[in-house]
N, C-alpha and C. Protein backbone atom coordinates (compact mmCIF):
# COMPACT_ATOMS: atom_id res chain seq x y z
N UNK A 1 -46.87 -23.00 -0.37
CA UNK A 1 -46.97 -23.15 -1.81
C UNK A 1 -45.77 -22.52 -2.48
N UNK A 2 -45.09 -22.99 -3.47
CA UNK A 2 -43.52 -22.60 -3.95
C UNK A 2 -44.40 -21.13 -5.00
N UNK A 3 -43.39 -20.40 -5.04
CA UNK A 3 -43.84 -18.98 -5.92
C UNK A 3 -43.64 -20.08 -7.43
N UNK A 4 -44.63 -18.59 -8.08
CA UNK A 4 -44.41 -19.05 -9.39
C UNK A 4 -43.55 -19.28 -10.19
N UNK A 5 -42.46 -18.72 -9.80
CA UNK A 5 -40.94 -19.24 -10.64
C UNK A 5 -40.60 -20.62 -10.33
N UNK A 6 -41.08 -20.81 -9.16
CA UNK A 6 -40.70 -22.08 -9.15
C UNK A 6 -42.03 -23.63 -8.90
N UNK A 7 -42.98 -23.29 -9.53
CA UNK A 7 -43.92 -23.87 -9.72
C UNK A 7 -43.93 -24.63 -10.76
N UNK A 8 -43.86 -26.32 -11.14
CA UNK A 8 -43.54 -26.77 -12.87
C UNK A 8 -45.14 -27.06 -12.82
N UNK A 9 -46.23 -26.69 -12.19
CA UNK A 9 -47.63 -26.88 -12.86
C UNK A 9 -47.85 -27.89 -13.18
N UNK A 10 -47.26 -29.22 -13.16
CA UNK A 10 -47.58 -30.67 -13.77
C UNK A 10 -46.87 -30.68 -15.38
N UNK A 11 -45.95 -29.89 -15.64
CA UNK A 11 -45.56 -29.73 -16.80
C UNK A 11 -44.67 -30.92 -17.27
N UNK A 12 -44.03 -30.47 -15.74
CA UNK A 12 -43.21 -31.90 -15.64
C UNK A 12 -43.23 -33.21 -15.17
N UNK A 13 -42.84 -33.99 -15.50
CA UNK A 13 -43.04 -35.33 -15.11
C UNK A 13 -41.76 -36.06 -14.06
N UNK A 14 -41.09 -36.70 -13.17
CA UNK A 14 -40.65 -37.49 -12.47
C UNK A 14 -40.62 -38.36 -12.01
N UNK A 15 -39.40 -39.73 -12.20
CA UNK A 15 -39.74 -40.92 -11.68
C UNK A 15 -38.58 -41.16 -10.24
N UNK A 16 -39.07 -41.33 -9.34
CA UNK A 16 -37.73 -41.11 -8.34
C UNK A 16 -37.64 -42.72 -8.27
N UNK A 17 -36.61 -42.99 -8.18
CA UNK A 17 -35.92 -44.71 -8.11
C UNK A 17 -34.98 -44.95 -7.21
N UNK A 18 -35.33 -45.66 -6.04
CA UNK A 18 -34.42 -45.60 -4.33
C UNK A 18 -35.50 -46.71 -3.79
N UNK A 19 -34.05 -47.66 -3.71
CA UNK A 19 -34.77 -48.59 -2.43
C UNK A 19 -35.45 -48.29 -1.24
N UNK A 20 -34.76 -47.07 -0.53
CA UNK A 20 -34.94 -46.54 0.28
C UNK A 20 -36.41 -45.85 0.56
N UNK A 21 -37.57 -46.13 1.35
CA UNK A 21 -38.47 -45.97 1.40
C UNK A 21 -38.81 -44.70 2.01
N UNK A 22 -38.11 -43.99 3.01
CA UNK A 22 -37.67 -42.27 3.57
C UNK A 22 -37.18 -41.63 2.16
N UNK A 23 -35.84 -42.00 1.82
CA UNK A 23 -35.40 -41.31 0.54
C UNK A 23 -36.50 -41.06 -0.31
N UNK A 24 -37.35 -42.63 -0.94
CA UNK A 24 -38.64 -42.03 -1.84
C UNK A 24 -39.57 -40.73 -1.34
N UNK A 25 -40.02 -40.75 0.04
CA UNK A 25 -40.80 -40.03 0.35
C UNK A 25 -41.08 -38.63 0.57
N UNK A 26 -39.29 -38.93 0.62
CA UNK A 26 -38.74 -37.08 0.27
C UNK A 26 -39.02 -36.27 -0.69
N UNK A 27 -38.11 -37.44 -1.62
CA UNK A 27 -37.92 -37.01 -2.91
C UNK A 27 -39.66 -36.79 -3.71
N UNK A 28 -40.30 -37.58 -3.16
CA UNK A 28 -41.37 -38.01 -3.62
C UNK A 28 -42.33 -36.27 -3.33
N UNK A 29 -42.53 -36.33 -1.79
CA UNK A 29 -42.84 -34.81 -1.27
C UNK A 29 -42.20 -33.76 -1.79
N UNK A 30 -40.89 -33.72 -2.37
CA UNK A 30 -40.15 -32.49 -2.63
C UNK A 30 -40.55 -32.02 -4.35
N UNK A 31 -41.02 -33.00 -4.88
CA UNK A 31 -41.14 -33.01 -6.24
C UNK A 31 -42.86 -32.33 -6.32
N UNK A 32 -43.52 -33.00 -5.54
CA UNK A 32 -45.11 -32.67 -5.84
C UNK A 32 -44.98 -31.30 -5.31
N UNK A 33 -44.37 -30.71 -3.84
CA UNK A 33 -44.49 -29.49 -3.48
C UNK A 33 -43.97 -28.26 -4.53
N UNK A 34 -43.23 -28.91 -5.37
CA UNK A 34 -42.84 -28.17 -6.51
C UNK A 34 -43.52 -28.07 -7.65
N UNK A 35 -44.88 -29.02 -8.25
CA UNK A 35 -46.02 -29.20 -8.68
C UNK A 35 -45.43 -29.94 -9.81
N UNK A 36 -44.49 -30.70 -9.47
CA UNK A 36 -44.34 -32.56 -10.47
C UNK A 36 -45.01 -33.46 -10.51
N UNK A 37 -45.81 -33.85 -11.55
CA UNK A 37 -46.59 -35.00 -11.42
C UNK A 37 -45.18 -36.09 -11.20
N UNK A 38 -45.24 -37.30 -10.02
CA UNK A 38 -43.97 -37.99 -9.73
C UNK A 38 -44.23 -38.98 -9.65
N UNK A 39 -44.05 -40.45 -9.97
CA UNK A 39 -43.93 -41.98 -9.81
C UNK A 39 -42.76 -42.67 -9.12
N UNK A 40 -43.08 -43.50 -8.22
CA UNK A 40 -42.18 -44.01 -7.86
C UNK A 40 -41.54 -45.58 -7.64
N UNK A 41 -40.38 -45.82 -7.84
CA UNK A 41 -40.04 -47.17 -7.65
C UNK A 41 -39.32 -47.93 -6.98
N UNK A 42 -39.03 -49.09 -6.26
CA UNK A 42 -38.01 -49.49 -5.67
C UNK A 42 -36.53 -49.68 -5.76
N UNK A 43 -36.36 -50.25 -7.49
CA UNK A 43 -34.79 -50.41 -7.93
C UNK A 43 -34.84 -50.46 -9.36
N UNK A 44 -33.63 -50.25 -10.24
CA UNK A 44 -33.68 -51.00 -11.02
C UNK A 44 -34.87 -51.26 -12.33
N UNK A 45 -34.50 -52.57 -11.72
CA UNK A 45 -35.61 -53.18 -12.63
C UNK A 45 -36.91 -52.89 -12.77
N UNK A 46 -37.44 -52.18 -11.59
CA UNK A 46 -38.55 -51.46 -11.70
C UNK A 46 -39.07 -50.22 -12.98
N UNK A 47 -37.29 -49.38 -12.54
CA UNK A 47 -37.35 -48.62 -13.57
C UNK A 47 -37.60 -48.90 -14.42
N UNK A 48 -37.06 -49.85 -15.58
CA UNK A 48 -36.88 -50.73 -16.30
C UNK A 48 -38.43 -50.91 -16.74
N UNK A 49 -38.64 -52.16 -16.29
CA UNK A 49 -39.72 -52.14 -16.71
C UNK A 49 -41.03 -50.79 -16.81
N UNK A 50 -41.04 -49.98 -16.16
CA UNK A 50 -42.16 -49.05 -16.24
C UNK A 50 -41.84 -48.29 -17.21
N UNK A 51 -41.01 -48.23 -17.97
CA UNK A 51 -40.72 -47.68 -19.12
C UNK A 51 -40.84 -48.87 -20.79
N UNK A 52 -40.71 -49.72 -20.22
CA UNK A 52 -41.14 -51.37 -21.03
C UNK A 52 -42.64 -51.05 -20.92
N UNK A 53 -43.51 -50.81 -20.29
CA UNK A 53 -45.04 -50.51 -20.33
C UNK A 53 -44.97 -49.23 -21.16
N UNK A 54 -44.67 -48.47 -21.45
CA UNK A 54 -44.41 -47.45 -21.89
C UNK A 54 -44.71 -45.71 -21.43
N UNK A 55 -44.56 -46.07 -20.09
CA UNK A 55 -44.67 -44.65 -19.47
C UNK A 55 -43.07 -44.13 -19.78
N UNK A 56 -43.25 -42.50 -19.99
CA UNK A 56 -42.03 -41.42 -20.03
C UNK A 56 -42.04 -40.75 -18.86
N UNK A 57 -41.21 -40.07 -18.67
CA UNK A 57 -40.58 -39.13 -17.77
C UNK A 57 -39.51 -38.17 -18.46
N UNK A 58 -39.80 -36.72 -17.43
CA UNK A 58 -39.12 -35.91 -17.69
C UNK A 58 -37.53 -36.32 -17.33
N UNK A 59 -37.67 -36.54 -15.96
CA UNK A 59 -36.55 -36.72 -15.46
C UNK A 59 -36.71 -37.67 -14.32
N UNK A 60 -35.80 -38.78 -14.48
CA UNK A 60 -35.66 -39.66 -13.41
C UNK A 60 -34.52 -39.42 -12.79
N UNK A 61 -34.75 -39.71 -11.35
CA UNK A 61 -33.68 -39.72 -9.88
C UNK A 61 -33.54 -40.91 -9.58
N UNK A 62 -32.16 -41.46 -9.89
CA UNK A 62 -31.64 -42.46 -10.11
C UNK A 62 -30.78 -43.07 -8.92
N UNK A 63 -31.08 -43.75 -7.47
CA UNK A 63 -30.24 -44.11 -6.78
C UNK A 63 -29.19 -45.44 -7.26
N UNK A 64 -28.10 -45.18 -6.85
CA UNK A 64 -26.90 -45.66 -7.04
C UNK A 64 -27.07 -47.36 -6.79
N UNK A 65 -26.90 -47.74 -5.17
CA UNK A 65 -27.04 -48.64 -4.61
C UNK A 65 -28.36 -49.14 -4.50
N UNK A 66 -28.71 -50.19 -5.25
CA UNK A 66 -29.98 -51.19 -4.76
C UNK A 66 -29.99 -52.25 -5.12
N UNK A 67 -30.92 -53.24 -4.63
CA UNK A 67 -31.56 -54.51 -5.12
C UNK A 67 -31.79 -55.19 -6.24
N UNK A 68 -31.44 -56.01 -6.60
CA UNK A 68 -32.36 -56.51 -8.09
C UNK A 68 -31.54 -56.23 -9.10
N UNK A 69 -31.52 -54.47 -9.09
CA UNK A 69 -30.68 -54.15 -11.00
C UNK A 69 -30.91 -52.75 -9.85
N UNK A 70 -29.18 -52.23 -10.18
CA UNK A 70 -28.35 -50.93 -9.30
C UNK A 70 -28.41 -50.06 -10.19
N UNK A 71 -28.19 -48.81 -9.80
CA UNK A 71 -28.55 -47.79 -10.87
C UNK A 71 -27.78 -47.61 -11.72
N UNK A 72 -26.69 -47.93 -12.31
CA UNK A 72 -25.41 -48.02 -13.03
C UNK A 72 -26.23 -48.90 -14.16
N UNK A 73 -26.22 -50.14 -13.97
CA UNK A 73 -27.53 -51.19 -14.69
C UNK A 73 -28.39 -51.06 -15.26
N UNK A 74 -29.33 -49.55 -14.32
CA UNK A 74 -30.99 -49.35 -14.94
C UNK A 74 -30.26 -49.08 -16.14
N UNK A 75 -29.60 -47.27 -15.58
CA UNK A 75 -29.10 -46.54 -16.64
C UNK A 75 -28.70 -46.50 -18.08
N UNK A 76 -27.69 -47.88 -17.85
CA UNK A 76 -27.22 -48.34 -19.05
C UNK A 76 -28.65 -49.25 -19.91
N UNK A 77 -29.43 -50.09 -19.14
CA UNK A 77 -30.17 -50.51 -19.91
C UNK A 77 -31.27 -49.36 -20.79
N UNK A 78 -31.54 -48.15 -19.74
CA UNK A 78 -32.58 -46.95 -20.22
C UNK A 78 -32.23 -46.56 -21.42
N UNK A 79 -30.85 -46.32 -21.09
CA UNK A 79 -30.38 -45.73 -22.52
C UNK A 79 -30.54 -46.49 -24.05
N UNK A 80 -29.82 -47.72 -24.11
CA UNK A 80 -29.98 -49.02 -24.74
C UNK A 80 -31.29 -48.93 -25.22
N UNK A 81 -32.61 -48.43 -24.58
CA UNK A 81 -33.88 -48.62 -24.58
C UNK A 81 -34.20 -47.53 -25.75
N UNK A 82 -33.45 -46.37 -25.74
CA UNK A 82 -33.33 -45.19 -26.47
C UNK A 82 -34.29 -44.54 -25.58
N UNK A 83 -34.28 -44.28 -24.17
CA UNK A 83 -34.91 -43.70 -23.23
C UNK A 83 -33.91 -42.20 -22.87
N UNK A 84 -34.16 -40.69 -23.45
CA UNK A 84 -33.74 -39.81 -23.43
C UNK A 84 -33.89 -38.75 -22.67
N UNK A 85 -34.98 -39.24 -21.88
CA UNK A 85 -34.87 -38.55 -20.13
C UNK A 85 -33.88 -38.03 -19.34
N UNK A 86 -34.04 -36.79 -18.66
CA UNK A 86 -32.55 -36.17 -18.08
C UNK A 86 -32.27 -37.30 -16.87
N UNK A 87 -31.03 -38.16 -16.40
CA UNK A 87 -31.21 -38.95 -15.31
C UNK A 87 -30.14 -38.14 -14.57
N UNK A 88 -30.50 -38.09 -13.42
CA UNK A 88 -29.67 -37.56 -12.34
C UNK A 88 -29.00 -38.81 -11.40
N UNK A 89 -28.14 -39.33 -11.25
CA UNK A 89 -27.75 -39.93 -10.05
C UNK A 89 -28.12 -39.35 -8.99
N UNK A 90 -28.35 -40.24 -7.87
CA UNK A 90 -28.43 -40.05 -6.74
C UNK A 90 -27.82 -40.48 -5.62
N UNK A 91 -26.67 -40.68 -5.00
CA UNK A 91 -25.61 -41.23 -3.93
C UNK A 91 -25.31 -40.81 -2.73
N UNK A 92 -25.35 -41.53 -1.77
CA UNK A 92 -24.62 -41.13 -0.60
C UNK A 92 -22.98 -40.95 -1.27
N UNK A 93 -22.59 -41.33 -2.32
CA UNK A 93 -20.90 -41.61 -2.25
C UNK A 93 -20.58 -40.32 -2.76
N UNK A 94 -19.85 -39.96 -2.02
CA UNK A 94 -19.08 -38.15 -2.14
C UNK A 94 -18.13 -38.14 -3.06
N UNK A 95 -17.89 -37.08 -4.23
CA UNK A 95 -17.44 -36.98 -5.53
C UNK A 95 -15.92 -37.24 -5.17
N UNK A 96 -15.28 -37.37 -3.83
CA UNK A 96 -14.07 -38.01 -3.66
C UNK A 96 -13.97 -39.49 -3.62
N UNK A 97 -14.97 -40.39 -4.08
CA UNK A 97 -14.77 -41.69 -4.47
C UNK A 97 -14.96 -41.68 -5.89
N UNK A 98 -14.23 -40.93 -6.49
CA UNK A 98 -14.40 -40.98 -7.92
C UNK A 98 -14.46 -41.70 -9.10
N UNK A 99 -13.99 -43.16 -8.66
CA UNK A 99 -13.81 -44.59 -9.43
C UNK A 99 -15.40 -45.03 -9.11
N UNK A 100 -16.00 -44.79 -8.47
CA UNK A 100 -17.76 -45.23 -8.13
C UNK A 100 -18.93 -43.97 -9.53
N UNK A 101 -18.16 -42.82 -8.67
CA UNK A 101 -19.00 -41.79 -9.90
C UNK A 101 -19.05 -42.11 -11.35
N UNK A 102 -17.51 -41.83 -11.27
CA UNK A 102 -17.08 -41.91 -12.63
C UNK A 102 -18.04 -43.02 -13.27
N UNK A 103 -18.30 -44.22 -13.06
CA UNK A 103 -18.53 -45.55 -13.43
C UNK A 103 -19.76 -45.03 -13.40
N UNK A 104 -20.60 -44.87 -12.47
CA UNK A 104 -22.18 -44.38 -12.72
C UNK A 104 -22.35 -43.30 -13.99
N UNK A 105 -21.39 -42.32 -13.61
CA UNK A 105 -21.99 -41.49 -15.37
C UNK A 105 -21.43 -42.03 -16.36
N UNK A 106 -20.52 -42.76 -16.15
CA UNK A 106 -20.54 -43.17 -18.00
C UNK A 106 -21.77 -44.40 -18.43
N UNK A 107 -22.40 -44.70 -17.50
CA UNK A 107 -23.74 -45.95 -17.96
C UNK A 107 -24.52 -44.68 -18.53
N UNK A 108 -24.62 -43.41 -18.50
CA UNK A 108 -25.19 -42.61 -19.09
C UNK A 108 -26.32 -41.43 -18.09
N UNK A 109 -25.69 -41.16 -17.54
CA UNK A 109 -26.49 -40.22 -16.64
C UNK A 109 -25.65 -38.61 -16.92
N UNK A 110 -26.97 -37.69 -16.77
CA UNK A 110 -26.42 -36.14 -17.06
C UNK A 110 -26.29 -35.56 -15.85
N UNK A 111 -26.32 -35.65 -15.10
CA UNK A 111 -25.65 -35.40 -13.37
C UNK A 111 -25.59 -36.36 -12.50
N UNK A 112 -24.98 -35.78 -11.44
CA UNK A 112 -24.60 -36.57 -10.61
C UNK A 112 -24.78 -35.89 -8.87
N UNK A 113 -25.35 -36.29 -8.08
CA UNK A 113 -25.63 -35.09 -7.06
C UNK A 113 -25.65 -36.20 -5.46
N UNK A 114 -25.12 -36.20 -4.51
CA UNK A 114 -25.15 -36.53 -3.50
C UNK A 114 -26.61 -36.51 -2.59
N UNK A 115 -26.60 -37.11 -1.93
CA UNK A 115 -27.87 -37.46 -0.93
C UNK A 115 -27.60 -36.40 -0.06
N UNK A 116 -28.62 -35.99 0.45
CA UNK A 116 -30.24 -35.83 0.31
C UNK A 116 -30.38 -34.55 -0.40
N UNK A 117 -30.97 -34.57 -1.75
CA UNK A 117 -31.86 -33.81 -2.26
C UNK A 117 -32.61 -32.75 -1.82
N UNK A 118 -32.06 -31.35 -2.05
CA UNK A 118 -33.27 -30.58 -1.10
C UNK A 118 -33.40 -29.90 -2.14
N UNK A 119 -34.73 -28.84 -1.34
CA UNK A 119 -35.59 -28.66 -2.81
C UNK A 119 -34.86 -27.32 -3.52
N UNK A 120 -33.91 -26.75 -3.08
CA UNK A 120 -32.95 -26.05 -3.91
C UNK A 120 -32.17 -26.78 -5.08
N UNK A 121 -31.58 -28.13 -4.58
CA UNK A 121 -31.15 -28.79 -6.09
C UNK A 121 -31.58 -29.35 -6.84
N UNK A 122 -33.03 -29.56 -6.41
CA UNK A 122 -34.36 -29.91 -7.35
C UNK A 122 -35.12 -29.04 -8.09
N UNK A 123 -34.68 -27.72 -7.36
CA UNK A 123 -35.06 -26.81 -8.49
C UNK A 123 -34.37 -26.47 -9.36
N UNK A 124 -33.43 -26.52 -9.32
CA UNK A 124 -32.09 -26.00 -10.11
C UNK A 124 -32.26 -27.34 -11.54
N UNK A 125 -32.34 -28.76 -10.89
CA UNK A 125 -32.07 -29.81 -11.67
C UNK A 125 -33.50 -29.58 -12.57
N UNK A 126 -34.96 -29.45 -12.12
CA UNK A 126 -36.37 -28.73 -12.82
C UNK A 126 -36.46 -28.16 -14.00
N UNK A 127 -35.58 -26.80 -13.52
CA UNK A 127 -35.33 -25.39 -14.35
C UNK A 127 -34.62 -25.82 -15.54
N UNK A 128 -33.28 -26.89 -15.13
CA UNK A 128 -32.38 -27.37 -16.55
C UNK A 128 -33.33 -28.61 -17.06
N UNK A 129 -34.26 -29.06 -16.75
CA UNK A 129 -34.96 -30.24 -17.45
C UNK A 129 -36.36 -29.18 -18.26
N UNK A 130 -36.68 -28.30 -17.69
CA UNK A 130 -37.81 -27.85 -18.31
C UNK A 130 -37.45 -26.71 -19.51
N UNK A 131 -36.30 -26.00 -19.05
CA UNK A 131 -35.69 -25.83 -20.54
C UNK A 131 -35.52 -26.95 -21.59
N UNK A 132 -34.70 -27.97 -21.25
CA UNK A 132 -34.45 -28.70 -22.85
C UNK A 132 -35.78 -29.32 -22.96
N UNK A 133 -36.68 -29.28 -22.40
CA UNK A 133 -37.98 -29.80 -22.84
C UNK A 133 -38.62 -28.54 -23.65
N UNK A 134 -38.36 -27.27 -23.25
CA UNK A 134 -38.93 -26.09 -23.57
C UNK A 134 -38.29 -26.27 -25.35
N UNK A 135 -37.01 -26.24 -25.43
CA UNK A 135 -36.32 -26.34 -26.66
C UNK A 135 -36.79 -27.68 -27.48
N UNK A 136 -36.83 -28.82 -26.89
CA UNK A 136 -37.38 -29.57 -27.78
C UNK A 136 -38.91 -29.68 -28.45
N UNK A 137 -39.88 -28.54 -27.76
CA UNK A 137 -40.80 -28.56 -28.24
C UNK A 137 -41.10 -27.09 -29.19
N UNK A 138 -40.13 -26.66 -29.12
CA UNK A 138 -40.17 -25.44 -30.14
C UNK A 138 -39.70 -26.03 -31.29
N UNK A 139 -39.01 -26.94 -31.57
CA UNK A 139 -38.22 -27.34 -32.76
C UNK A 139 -39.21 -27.51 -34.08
N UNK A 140 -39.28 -27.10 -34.93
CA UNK A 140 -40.35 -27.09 -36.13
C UNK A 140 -40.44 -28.50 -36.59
N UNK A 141 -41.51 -28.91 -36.41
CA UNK A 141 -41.93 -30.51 -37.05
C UNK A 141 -42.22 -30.42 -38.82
N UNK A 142 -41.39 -31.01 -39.41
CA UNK A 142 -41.31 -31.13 -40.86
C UNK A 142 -42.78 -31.82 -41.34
N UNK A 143 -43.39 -31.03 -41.78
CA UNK A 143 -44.83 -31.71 -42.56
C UNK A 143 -44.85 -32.12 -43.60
N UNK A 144 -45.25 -33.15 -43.49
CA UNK A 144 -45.39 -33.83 -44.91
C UNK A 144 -47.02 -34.23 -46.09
C-alpha cells in the first residue's frame, strides 16, 4: 500500500490512452496502486470521444503512436474541445528526436516523458496535477 504522501484517495481522476495493451495495464496498475480512480482507452479517437460523452479527467497519459487518431491529433482536438486536463505525452521516442517531441507538445500537451512510466514519475506527474487542482478549487466563486 503507497504511504500517505503518496496516496491520491480517488481524488484524482486518470485516463491512460495506448494502443498498447501491457503499456495500459501498467499504467493502468500503477495509477490505482497509487489510489487513482483510472479509465482506459485504445487511441485517439477513443479519447476523443469519451470526453464527447462527457466524462473529465484529471490527467490523461497520452501515447504518441497509434491507430485511428495518434496522440498529436487527440491532443490538438482535446484542446479545441476546451478540454483543460494536465496531458502528459507518453513515447518510446527519446528527447533526442526532437522534431517528433517538439510537434507532440505544441498540439498542446504539459509534459512530455518517455516509456515506461514508473511509479516515481507518476508520482511526481500526481503531486503537480493535484496541486493545480488544489489551486483551482480554492479560487473564490463570485456569487451572484
Amino acid at each position: 500500500m503507497a504511504s500517505p504522501s503518496q496516496n491520491f484517495a480517488s481524488k484524482l481522476t486518470a485516463l491512460v490512452v495506448d494502443d498498447d495493451a501491457m503499456t495500459r495495464r501498467i499504467h493502468q496498475m500503477t495509477l490505482s496502486n497509487l489510489g487513482v480512480n483510472n479509465t482506459c482507452v485504445k487511441n485517439g479517437k477513443e479519447a476523443v470521444e469519451i470526453h464527447q460523452y462527457g466524462k473529465k479527467f484529471d490527467l490523461i497519459l497520452m501515447d504518441k503512436d497509434m491507430p485511428e487518431m495518434n496522440g498529436t491529433e487527440a491532443t490538438k482536438q482535446l484542446r479545441l474541445m476546451g478540454i483543460s486536463s494536465t496531458i502528459v505525452g507518453v513515447s518510446s521516442h527519446s528527447m533526442e528526436e526532437k522534431e517528433i517531441v517538439v510537434k507532440f507538445m505544441e498540439a498542446g500537451l504539459d509534459e512530455y516523458l518517455e516509456k515506461p512510466l514508473d511509479k516515481a514519475k507518476l508520482n511526481s506527474i500526481l503531486h503537480a496535477v493535484e496541486k493545480i487542482k488544489e489551486k483551482e478549487n480554492s479560487i473564490p466563486h463570485k456569487i451572484e
